[in-house]
Protein backbone atom coordinates (compact mmCIF):
# COMPACT_ATOMS: atom_id res chain seq x y z
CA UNK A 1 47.60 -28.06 -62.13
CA UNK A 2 48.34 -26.16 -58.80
CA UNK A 3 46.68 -24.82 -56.24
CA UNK A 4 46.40 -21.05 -56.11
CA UNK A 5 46.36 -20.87 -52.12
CA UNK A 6 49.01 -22.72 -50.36
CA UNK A 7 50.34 -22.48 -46.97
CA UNK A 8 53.49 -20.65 -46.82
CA UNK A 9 55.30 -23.77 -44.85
CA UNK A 10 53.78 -26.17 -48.12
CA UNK A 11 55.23 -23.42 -50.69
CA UNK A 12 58.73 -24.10 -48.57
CA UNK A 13 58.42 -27.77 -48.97
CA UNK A 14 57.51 -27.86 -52.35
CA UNK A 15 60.67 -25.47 -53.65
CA UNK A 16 62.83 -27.57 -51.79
CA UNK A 17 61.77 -30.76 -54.04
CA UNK A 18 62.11 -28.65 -57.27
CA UNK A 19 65.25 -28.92 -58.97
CA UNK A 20 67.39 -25.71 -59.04
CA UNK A 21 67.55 -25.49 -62.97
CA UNK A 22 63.47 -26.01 -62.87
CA UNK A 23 63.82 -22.50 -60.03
CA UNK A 24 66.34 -20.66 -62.42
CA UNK A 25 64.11 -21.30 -65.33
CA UNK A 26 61.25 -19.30 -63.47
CA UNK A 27 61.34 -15.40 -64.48
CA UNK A 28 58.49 -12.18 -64.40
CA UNK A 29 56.59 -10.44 -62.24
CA UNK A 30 52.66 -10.70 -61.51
CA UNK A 31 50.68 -7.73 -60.39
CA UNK A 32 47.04 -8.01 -59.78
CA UNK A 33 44.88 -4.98 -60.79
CA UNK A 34 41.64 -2.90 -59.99
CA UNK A 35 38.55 -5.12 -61.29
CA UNK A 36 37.36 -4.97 -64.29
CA UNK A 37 33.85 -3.29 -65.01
CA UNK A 38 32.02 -6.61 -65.31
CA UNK A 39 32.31 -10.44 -64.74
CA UNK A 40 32.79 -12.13 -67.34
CA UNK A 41 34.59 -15.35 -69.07
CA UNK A 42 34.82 -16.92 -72.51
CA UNK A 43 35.91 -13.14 -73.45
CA UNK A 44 37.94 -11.96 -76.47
CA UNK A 45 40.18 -9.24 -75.64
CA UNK A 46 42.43 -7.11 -78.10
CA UNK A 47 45.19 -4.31 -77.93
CA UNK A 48 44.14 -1.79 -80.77
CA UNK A 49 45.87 1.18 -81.02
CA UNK A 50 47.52 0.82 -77.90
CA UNK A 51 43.98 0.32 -75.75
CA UNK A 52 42.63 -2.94 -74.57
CA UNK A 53 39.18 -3.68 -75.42
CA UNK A 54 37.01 -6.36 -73.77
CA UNK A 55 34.45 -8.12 -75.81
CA UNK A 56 31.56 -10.28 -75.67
CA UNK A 57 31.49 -13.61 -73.23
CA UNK A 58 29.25 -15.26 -70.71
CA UNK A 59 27.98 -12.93 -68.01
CA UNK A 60 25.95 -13.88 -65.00
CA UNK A 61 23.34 -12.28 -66.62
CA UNK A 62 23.50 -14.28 -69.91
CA UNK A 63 25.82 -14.07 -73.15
CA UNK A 64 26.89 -10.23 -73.87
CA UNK A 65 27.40 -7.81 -76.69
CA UNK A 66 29.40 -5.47 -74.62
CA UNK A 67 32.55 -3.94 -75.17
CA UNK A 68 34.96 -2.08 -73.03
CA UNK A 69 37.95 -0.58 -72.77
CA UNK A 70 41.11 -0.03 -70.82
CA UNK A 71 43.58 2.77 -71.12
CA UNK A 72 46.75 1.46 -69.49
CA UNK A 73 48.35 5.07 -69.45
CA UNK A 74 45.67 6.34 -67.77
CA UNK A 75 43.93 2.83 -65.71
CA UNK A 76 40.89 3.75 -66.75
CA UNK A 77 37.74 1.77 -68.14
CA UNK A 78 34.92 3.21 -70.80
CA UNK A 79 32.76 1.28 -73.24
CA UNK A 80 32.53 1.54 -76.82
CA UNK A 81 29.63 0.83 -79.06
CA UNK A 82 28.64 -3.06 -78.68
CA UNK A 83 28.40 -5.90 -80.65
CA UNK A 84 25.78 -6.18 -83.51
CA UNK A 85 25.09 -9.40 -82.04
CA UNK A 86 25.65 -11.36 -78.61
CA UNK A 87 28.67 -13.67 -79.03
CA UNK A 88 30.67 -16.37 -76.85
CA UNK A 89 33.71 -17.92 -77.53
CA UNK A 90 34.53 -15.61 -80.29
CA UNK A 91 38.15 -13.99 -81.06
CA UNK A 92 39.41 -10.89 -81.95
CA UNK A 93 42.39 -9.43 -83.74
CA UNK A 94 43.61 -5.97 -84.61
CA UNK A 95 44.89 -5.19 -88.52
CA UNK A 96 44.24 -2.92 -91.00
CA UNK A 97 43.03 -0.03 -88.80
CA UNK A 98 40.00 -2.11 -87.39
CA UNK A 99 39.42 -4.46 -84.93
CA UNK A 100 38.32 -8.11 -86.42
CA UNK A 101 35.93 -9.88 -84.39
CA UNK A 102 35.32 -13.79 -86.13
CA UNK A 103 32.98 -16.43 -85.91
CA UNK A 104 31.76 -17.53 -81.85
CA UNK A 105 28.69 -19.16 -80.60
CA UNK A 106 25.57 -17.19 -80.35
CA UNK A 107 23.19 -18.62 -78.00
CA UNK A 108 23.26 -20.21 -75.12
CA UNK A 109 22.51 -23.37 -77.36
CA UNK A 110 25.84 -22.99 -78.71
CA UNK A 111 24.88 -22.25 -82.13
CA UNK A 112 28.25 -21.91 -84.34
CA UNK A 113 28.32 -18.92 -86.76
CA UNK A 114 30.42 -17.51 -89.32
CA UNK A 115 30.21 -13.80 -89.02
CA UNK A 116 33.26 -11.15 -89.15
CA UNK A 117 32.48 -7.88 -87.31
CA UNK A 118 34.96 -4.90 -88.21
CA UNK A 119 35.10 -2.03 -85.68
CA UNK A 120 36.09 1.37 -86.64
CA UNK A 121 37.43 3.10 -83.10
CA UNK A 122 37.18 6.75 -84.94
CA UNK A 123 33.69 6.15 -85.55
CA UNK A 124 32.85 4.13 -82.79
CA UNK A 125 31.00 1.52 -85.42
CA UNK A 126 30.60 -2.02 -86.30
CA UNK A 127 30.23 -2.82 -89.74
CA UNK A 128 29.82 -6.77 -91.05
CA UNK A 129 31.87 -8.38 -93.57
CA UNK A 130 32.08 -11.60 -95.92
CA UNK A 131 31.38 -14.21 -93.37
CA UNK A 132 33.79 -16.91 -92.65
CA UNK A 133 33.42 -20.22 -94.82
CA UNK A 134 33.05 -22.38 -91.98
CA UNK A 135 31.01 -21.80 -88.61
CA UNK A 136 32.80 -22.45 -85.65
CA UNK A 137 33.46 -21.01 -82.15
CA UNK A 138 36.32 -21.81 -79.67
CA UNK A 139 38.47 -20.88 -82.60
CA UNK A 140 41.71 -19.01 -82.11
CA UNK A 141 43.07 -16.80 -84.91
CA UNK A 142 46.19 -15.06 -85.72
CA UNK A 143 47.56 -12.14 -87.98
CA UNK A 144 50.71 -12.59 -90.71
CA UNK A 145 51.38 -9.90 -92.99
CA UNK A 146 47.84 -8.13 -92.47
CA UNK A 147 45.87 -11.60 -93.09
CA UNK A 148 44.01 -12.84 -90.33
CA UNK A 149 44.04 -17.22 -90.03
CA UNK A 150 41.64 -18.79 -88.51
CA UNK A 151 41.85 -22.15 -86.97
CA UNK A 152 40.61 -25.39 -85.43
CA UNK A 153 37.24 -24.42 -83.11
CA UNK A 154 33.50 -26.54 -83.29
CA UNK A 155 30.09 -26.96 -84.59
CA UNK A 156 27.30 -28.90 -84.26
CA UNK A 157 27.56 -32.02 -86.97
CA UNK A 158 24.39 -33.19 -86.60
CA UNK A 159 23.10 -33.37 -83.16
CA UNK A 160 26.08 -32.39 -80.72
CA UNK A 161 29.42 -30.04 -80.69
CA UNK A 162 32.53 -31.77 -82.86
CA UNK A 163 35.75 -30.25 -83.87
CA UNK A 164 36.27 -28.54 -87.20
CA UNK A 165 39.80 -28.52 -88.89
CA UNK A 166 39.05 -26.21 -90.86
CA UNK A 167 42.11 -23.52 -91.69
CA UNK A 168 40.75 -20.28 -93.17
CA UNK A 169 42.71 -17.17 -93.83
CA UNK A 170 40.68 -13.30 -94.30
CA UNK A 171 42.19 -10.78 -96.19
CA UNK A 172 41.03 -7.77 -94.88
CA UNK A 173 42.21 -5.41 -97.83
CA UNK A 174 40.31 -7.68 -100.44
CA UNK A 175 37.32 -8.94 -97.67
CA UNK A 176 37.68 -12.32 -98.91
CA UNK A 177 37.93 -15.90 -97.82
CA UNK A 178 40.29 -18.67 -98.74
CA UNK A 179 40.72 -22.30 -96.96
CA UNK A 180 43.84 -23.62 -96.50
CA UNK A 181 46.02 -26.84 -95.18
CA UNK A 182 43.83 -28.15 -92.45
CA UNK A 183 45.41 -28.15 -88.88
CA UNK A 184 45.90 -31.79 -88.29
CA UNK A 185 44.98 -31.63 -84.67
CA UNK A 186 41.56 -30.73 -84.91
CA UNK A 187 40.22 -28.88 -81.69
CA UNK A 188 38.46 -25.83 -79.49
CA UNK A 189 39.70 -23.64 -77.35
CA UNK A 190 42.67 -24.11 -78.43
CA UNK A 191 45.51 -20.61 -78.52
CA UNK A 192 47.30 -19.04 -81.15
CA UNK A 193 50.25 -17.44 -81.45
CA UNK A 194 52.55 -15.66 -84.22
CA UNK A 195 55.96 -15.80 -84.27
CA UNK A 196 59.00 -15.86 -87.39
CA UNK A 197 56.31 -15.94 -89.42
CA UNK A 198 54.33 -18.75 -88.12
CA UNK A 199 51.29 -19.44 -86.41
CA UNK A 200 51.88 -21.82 -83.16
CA UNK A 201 48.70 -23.12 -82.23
CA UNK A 202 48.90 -24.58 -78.88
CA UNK A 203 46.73 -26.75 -76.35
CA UNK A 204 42.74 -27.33 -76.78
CA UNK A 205 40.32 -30.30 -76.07
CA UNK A 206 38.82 -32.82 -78.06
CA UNK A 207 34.96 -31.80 -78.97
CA UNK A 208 34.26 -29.45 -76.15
CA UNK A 209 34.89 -31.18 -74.01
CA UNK A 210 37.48 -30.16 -71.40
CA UNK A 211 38.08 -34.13 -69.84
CA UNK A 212 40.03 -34.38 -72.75
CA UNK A 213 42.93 -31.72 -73.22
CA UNK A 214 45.59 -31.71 -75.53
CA UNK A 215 49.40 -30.92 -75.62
CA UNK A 216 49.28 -30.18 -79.35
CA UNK A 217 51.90 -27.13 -80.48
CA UNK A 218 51.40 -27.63 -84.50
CA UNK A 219 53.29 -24.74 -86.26
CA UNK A 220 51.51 -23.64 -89.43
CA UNK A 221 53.40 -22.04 -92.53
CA UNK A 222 51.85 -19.57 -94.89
CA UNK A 223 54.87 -19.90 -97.95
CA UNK A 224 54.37 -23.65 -97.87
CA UNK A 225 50.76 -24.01 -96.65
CA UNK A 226 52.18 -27.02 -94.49
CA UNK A 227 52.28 -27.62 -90.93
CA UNK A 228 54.58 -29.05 -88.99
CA UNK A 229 54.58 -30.47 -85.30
CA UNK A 230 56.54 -29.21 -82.59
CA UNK A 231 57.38 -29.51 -78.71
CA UNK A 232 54.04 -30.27 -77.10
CA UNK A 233 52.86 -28.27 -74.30
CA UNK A 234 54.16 -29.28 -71.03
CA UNK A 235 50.66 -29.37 -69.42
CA UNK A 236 47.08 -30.50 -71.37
CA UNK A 237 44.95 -28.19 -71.25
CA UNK A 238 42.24 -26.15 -73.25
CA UNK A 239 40.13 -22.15 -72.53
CA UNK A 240 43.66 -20.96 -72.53
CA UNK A 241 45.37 -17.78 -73.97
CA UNK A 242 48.57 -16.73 -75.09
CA UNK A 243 51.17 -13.76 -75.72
CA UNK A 244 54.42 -13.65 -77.78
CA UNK A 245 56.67 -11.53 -75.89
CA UNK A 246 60.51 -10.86 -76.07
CA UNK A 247 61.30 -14.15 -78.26
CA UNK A 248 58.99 -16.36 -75.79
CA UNK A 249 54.97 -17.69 -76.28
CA UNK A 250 53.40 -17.10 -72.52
CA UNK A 251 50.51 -19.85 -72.38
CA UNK A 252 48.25 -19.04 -69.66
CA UNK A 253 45.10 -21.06 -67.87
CA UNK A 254 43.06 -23.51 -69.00
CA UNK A 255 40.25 -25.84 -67.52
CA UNK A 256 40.26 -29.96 -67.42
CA UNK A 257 37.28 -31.67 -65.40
CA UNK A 258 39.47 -31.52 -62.43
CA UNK A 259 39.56 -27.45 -61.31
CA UNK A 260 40.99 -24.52 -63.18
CA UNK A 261 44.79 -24.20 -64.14
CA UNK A 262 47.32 -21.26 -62.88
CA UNK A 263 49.85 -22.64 -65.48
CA UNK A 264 52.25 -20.20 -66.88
CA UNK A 265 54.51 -22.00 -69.40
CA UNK A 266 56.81 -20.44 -72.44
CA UNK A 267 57.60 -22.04 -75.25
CA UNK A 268 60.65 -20.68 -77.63
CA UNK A 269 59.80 -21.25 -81.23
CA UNK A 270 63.83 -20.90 -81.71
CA UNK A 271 64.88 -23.90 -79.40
CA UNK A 272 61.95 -25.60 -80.04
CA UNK A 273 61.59 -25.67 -76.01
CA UNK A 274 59.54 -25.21 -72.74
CA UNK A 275 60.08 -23.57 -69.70
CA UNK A 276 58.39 -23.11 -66.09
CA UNK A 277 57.21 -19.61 -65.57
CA UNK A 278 56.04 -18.36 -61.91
CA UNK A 279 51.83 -19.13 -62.07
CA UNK A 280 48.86 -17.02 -62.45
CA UNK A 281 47.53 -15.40 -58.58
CA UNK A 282 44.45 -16.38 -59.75
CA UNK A 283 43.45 -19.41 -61.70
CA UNK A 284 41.18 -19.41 -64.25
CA UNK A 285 39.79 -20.49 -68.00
CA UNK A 286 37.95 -18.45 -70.79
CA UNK A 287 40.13 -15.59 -70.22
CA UNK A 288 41.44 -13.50 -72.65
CA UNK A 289 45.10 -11.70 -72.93
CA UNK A 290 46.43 -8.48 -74.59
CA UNK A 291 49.94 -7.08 -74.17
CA UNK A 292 50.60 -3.46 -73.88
CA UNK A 293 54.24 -2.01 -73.58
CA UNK A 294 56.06 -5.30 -73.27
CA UNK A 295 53.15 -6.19 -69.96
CA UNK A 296 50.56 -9.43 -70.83
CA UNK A 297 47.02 -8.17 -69.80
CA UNK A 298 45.10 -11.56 -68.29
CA UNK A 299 41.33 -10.21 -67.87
CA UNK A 300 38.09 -12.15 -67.16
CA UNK A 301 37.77 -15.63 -66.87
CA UNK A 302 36.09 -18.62 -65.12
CA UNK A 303 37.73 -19.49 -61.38
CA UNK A 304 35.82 -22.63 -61.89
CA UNK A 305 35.25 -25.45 -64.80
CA UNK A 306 31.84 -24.57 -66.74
CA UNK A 307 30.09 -21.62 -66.29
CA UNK A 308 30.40 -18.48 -64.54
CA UNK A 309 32.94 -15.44 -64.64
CA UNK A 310 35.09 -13.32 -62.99
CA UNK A 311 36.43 -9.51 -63.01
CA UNK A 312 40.24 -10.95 -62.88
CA UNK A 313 42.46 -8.50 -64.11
CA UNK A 314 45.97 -9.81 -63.88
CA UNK A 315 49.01 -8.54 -65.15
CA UNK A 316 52.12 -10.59 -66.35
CA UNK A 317 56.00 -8.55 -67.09
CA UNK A 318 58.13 -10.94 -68.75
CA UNK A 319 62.10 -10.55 -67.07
């Protein structure tokens, strides 16, 4: 975990102790843009059709239904229509024409659910589908072939949060369920990525609770409905997010009991390996990522462990 203010005369000190091949390893450029609309954290955030929308979370003012939206052509913000329901630690994917937005907590009480939410952007509507099989937020989900997985995340089992490993893929075409090979790792807020394939998921904590991060990078098959372990993540840690860009997985953030994380770390599902990347300006967990002409969009997020939010909008370009 680093420190996102340092003297310049530390920075110098600290390069000088790095090994060169650590330094070459190190590639990309950060820009940090305009604010967005509102603070937020424990967002999901989506590129559909080519627009980033921003949904959901923990605001100062309690947990939201909103959603807006970012045109990168034109850096400009606008809402669409909200939620049908308040929701925290939910995800979102984009596939068959809609946006998918799955399972979440919806109280402040943490109270799992199961819903799917499909948004239609030429209507500007939410309609509700068959409901996951198992309830769950801090899940992370991923999209092969049109199907959207979803995996790992929590619920309360009786009387306090525990992990689920449940592994449950949505077909959006049929709007039906089916479970699949668990992820041996359970955990929440954990992050998924799709690559050859495969879904990577990466990092998360053991029952909520962010003292106890993992390095887990388990690599899930859909052919063989097996999964298979590979190179753990270099650095524990869980409210992270992720972006497969030019033949690399970008994991970014995170929380432990300790402060926030600015890690930037790629994995390559080819080698099997991990590299270094230059770190976030701004630390931060429970922020969410979308990429939009080759450029990873980090918005929201928490600056501290726990609660509270930010208007972060950071903006990663892969060299």
């Amino acid at each position: 975990m680093r420190l996102s203010l340092k003297p310049f005369g530390f920075i110098l000190a600290v390069l000088a102790l790095i090994p060169a091949s650590t330094l070459a390893q190190q590639s990309g450029i950060w820009k940090v843009l305009s604010p967005t609309p509102s603070a937020r954290t424990e967002v999901a955030v989506v590129n559909h059709q080519g627009k980033i929308y921003l949904i959901g979370g923990f605001t100062p003012k309690g947990i939201s239904e909103q959603v807006e939206v970012y045109d990168a052509k034109t850096k400009s913000w606008s809402k669409a229509a909200p939620l049908p329901a308040p929701r925290h630690h939910t995800t979102a994917v984009s596939t068959n024409d809609r946006i998918y937005v799955i399972g979440g907590f919806s109280s402040g009480m943490w109270t799992a659910v199961n819903t799917v939410y499909a948004y239609d952007a030429a209507q500007n509507s939410w309609t509700e589908q068959t409901p996951m099989p198992t309830k769950r937020g801090a899940l992370a989900t991923g999209v092969i072939d049109g199907k959207i997985y979803a995996v790992g995340g929590a619920s309360r089992q009786p009387f306090r949060l525990r992990n689920t490993n449940a592994n449950e893929v949505y077909d959006p075409k049929s709007n039906a369920w089916k479970k699949l090979a668990p992820i041996p790792t359970p955990r929440d807020h954990l992050t998924v990525s799709v690559a050859h394939g495969l879904l990577f998921a990466i990092g998360g904590r053991v029952n909520v609770n962010y003292n106890e991060n993992l390095t887990a990078n388990e690599a899930y098959d859909p052919k063989s409905n097996r999964w298979k372990a590979r190179a753990p993540l270099p650095t524990a840690r869980s409210g992270i997010t992720s972006q497969y860009v030019n033949g690399k997985m970008y994991v970014f953030g995170g929380e432990s009991g300790e402060g926030t994380f600015d890690e930037n770390e790629a994995y390559d599902p080819k080698t099997d390996q991990w590299t270094v990347q230059p770190p976030m300006p701004k630390s931060c967990h429970g922020l969410g990522s979308a990429v939009v002409n080759g450029d990873i969009h980090l918005l929201n997020g928490g600056p501290h462990p726990g609660g509270g939010g930010s208007k972060f909008h950071q903006v990663f370009t892969p060299e």
